[in-house]
Protein backbone atom coordinates (compact mmCIF):
# COMPACT_ATOMS: atom_id res chain seq x y z
CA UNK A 1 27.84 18.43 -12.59
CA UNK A 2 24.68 19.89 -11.21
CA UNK A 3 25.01 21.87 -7.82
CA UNK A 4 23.08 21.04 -5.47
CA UNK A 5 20.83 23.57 -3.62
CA UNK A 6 19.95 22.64 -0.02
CA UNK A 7 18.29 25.88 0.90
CA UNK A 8 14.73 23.80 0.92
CA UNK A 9 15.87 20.46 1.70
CA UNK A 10 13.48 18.83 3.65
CA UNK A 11 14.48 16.47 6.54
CA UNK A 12 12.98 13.07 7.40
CA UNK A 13 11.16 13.04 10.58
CA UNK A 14 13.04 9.79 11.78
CA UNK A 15 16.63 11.80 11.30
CA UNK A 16 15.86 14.84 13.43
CA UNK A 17 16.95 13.15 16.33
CA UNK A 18 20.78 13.30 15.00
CA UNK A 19 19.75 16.82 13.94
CA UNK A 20 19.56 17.87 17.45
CA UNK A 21 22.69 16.49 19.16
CA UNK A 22 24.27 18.80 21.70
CA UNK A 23 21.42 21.13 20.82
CA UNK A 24 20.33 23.55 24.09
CA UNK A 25 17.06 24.22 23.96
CA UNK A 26 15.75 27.50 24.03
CA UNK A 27 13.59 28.96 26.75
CA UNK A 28 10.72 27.20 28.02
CA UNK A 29 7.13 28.80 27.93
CA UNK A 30 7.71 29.11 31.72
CA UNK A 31 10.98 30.41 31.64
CA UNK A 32 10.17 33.32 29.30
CA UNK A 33 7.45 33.96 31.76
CA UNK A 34 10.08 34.02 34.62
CA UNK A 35 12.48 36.37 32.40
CA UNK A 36 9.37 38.47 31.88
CA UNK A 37 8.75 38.76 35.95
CA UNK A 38 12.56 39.29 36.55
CA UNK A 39 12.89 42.31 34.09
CA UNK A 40 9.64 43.90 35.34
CA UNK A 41 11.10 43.67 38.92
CA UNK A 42 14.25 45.05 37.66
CA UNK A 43 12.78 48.15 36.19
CA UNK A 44 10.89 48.49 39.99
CA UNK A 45 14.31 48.10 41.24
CA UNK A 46 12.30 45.48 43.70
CA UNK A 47 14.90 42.61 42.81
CA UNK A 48 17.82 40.71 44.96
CA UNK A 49 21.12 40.17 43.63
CA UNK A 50 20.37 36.27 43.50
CA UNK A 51 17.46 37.32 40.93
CA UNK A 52 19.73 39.90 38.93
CA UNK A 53 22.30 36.66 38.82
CA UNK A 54 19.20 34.61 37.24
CA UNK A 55 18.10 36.94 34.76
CA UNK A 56 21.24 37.20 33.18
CA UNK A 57 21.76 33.62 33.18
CA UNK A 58 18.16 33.66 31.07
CA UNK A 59 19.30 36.23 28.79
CA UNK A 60 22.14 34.49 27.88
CA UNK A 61 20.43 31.28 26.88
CA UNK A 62 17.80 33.37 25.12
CA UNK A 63 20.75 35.09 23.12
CA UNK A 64 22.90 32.36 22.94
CA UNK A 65 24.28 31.82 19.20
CA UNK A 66 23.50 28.28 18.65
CA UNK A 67 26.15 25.79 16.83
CA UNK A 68 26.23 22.54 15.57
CA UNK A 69 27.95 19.62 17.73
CA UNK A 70 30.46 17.30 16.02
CA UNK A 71 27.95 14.75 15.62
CA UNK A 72 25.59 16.85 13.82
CA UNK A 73 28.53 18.02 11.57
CA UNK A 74 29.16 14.37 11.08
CA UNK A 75 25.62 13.04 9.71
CA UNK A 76 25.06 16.26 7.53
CA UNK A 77 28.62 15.13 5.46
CA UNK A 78 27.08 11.55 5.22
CA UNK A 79 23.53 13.14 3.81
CA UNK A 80 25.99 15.72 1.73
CA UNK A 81 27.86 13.03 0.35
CA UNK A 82 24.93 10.67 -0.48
CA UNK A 83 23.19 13.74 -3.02
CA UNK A 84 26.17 15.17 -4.29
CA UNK A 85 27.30 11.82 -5.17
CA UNK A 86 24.06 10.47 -6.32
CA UNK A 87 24.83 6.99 -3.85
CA UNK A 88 21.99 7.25 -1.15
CA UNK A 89 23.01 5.14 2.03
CA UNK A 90 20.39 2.32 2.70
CA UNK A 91 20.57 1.34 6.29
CA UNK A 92 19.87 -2.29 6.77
CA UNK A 93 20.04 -5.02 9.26
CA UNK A 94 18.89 -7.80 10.95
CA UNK A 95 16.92 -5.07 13.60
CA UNK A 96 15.76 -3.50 10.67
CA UNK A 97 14.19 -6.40 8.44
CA UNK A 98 12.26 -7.79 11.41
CA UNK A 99 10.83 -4.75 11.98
CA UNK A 100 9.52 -3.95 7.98
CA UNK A 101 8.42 -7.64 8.27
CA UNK A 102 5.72 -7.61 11.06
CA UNK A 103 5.09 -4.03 10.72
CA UNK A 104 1.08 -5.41 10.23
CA UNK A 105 1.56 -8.03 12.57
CA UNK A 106 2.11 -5.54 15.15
CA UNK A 107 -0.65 -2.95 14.23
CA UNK A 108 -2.68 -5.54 15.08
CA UNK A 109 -1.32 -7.07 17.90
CA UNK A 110 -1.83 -3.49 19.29
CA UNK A 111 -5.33 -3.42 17.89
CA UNK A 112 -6.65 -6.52 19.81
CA UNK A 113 -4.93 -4.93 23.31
CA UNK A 114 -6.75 -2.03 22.76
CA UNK A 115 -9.84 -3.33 21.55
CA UNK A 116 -9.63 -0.94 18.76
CA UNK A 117 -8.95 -1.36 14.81
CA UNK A 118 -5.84 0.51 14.17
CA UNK A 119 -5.18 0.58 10.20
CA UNK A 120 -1.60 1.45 8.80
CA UNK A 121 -1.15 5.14 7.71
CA UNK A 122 -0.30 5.30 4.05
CA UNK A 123 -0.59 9.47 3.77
CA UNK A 124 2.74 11.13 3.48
CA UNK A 125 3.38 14.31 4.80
CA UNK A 126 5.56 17.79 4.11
CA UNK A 127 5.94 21.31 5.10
CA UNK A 128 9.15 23.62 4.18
CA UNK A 129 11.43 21.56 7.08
CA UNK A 130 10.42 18.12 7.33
CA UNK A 131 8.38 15.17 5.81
CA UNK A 132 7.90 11.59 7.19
CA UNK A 133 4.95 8.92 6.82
CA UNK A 134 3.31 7.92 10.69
CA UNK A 135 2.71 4.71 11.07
CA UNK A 136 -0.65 5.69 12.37
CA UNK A 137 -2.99 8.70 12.33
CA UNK A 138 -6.07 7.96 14.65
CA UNK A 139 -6.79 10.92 16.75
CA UNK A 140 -3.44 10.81 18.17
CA UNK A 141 -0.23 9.68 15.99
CA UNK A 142 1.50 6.74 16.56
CA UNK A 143 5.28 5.45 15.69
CA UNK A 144 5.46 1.96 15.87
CA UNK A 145 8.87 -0.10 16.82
CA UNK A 146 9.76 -4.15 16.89
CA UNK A 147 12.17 -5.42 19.27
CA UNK A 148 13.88 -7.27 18.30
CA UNK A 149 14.35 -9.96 21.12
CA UNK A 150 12.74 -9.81 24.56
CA UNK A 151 15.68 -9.00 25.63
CA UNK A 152 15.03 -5.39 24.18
CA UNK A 153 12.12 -4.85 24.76
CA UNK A 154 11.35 -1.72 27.21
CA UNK A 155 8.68 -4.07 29.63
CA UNK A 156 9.70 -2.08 32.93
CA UNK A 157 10.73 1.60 31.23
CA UNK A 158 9.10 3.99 32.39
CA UNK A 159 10.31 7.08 30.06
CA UNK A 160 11.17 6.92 26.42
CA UNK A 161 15.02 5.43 26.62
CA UNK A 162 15.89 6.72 22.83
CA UNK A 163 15.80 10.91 21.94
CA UNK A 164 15.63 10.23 18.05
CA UNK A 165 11.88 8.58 18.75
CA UNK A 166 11.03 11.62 20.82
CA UNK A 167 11.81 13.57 17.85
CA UNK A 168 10.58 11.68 15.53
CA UNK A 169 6.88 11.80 16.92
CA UNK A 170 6.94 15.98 17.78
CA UNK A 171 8.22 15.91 13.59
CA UNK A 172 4.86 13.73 13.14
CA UNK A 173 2.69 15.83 15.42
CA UNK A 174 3.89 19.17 13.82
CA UNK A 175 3.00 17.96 10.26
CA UNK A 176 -0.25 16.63 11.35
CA UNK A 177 -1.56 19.48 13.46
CA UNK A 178 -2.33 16.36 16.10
CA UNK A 179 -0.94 17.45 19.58
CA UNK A 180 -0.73 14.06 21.12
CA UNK A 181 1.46 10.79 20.53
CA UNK A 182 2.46 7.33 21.43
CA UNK A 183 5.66 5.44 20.91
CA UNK A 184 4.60 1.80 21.11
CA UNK A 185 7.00 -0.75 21.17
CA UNK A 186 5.83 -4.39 20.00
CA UNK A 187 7.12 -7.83 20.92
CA UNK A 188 5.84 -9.94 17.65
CA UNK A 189 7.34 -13.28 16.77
CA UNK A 190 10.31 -12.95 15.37
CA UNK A 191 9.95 -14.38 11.21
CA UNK A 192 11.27 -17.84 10.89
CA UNK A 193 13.82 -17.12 8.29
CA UNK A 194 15.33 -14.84 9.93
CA UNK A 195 15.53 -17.19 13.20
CA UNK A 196 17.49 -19.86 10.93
CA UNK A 197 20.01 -17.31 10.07
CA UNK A 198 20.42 -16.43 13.96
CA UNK A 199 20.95 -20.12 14.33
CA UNK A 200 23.08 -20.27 11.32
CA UNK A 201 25.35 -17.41 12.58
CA UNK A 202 25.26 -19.30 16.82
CA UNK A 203 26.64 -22.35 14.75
CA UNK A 204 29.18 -20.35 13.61
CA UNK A 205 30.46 -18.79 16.82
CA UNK A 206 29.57 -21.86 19.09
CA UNK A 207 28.90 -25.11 16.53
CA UNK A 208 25.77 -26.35 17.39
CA UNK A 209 25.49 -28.30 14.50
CA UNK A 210 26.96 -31.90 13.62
CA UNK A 211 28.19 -32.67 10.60
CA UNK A 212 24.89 -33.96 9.70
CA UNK A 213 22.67 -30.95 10.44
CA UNK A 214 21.69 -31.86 13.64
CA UNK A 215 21.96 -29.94 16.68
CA UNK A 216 24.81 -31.38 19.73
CA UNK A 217 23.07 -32.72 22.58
CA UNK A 218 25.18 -30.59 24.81
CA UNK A 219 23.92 -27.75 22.29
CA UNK A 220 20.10 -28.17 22.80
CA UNK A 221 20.21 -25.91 25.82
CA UNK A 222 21.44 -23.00 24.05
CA UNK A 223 19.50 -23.08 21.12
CA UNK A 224 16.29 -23.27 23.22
CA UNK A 225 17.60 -20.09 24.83
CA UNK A 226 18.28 -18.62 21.52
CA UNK A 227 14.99 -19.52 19.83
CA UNK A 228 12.62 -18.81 23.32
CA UNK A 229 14.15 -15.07 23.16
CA UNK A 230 12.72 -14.57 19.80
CA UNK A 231 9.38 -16.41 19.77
CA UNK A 232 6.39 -15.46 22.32
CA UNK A 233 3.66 -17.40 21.05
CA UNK A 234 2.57 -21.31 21.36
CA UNK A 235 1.40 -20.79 17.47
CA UNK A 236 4.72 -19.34 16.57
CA UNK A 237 6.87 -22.25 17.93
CA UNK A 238 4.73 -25.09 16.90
CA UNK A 239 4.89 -23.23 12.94
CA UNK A 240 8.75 -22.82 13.59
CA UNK A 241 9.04 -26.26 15.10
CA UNK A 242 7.23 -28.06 11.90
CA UNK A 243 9.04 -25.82 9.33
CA UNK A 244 12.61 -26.78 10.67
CA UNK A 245 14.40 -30.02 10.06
CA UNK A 246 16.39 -29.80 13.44
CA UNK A 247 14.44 -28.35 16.11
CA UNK A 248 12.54 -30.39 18.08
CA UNK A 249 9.29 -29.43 20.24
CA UNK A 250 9.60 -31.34 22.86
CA UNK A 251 13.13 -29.47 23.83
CA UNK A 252 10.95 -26.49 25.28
CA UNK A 253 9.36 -28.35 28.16
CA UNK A 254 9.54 -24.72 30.40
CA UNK A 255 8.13 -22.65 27.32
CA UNK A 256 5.73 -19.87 28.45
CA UNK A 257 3.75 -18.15 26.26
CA UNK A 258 3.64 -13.96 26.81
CA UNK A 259 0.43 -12.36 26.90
CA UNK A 260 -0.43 -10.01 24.23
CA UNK A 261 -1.21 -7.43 26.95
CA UNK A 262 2.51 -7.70 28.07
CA UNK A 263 3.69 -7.54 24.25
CA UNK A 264 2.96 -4.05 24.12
CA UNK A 265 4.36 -1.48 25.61
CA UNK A 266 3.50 2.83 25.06
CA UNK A 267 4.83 6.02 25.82
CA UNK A 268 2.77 8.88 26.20
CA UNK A 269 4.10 12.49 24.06
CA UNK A 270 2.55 15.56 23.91
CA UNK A 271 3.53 18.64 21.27
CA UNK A 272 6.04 20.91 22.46
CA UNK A 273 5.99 24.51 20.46
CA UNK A 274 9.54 25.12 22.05
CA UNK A 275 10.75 21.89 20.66
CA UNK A 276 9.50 22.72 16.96
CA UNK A 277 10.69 26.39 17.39
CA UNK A 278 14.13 24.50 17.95
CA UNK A 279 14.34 22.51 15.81
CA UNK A 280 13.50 25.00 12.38
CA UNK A 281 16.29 27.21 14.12
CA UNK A 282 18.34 23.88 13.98
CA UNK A 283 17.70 23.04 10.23
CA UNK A 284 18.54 26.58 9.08
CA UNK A 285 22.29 25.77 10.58
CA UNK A 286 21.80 22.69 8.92
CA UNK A 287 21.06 23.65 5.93
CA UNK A 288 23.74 26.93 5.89
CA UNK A 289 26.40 23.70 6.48
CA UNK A 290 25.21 21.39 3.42
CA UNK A 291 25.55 24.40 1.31
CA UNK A 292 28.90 25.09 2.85
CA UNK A 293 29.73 21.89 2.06
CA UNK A 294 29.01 22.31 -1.58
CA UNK A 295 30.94 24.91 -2.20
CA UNK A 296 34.06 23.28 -0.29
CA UNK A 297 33.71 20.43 -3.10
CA UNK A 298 32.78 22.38 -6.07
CA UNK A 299 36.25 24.40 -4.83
CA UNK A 300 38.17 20.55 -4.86
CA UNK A 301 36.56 19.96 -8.44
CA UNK A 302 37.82 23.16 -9.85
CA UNK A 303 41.20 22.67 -8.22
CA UNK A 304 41.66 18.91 -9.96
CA UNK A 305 40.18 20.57 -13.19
């Protein structure tokens, strides 16, 4: 069996998130400045006790070893055991397929709020710790994520609710050189198909369907509910409406259609160099522990052999 070498494995920008787990960052620009100040008072001897007290507590986070959290330990035996084993894990999911399918649909549903032709990146980029593909690369990059259900989508956030994105974009803005970046969340009409399996999996759990195929009267209710939370659009029902058998138009009497201005939703990100400087410091560990972990099995192989 070939061994495998991890001492220039390259991480995807959308994992660094569970890279960073429990991570501490290091100092800040202006806390290095403030260690700088406290040190140069110290050799003065112009500094109080409650500064002296500070200073240390600075050059112990500067010094501090760093180590990797459970969790961290955790996804680097799942990416371990996908290459030693040759089985990659393919996450998939309902979340997941809505969002490859209107991936376009909301590029441009971003493009005609903004007045502006955003085109889908199709450049791939590497350096010796990370590689990823941006969704977009138009004088700022952009990361582009579906909701799945208005229900999930972040209308009223006012800060980026998920770390992993955060990371994800400063991965996207180091390979790029581009310093500035927006998250922005999309609420496109969910893809018929997979609205009939939604329905399929409600009849299930609830039985909202007779034995003929037709939804209960006392049912009708709930599947407007159901179907309302996952389409925005007066085009998108009346095309969901005319492909289905059993849904009838004239059930959503109180529909209202969502503008396209409140369908999208940014976050603002600018490039931190701290960040970045954490994060290579982060991937070395990482790294040290996948090739850790190769010798642990190698040892198991020789043992059974």
């Amino acid at each position: 069996m070939k061994v495998v070498d991890f001492n220039e494995h390259l991480f995807r920008c959308s994992q660094l998130g569970k890279l960073m787990v429990g991570v501490s960052p290091a100092l800040t620009a202006n806390q290095e400045k403030e260690l700088s100040e406290l040190r140069s008072k110290m050799l003065t001897g112009k500094i109080t006790d409650k500064q002296i007290i500070k200073m240390g507590d600075l050059i112990r986070k500067k010094d501090e070893k760093p180590e990797l959290s459970k969790g961290v330990v955790t996804h680097l035996a799942d990416i371990h055991k996908g290459f030693f084993m040759k089985r990659d894990r393919q996450i998939s999911n309902k979340f997941t397929e809505k969002g490859i399918i209107v991936e376009e649909k909301s590029i441009t549903l971003y493009s005609e709020v903004k007045n502006t032709l955003f085109l889908k990146n199709q450049k791939y980029y590497k350096n010796k710790f990370i590689h990823g593909t941006p969704d977009n690369v138009q004088k700022k990059v952009r990361d582009m994520k579906n909701s799945w259900s208005l229900d999930s989508f972040p209308m009223y956030e006012t800060v980026i609710g998920n770390k992993d994105y955060e990371w994800q974009l400063q991965g996207y803005m180091e390979l790029t050189g581009i310093k500035e970046a927006e998250l922005v969340y999309a609420l496109v009409d969910t893809p018929n198909k997979i609205i009939v399996d939604e329905l399929r999996r409600l009849d299930w759990k609830q039985g909202i369907y007779d034995i003929n195929g037709n939804v209960k009267e006392d049912r009708i209710p709930l599947v407007v509910e159901t179907i309302t939370n996952m389409i925005y659009t007066e085009q998108g029902l009346d095309e969901f409406c005319q492909e289905s058998m059993s849904i009838e138009k004239k059930w959503f009497t109180d529909f209202f259609e969502i503008p396209k201005e409140l369908r999208i939703k940014v976050f603002e990100l600018e490039y931190s160099k701290e960040a970045i400087q954490a994060l290579y410091e982060q991937i070395k560990l990482c790294r040290e522990r996948l090739n850790n972990l190769t010798v642990e099995m190698s040892s198991q192989l020789f043992k059974v052999a």
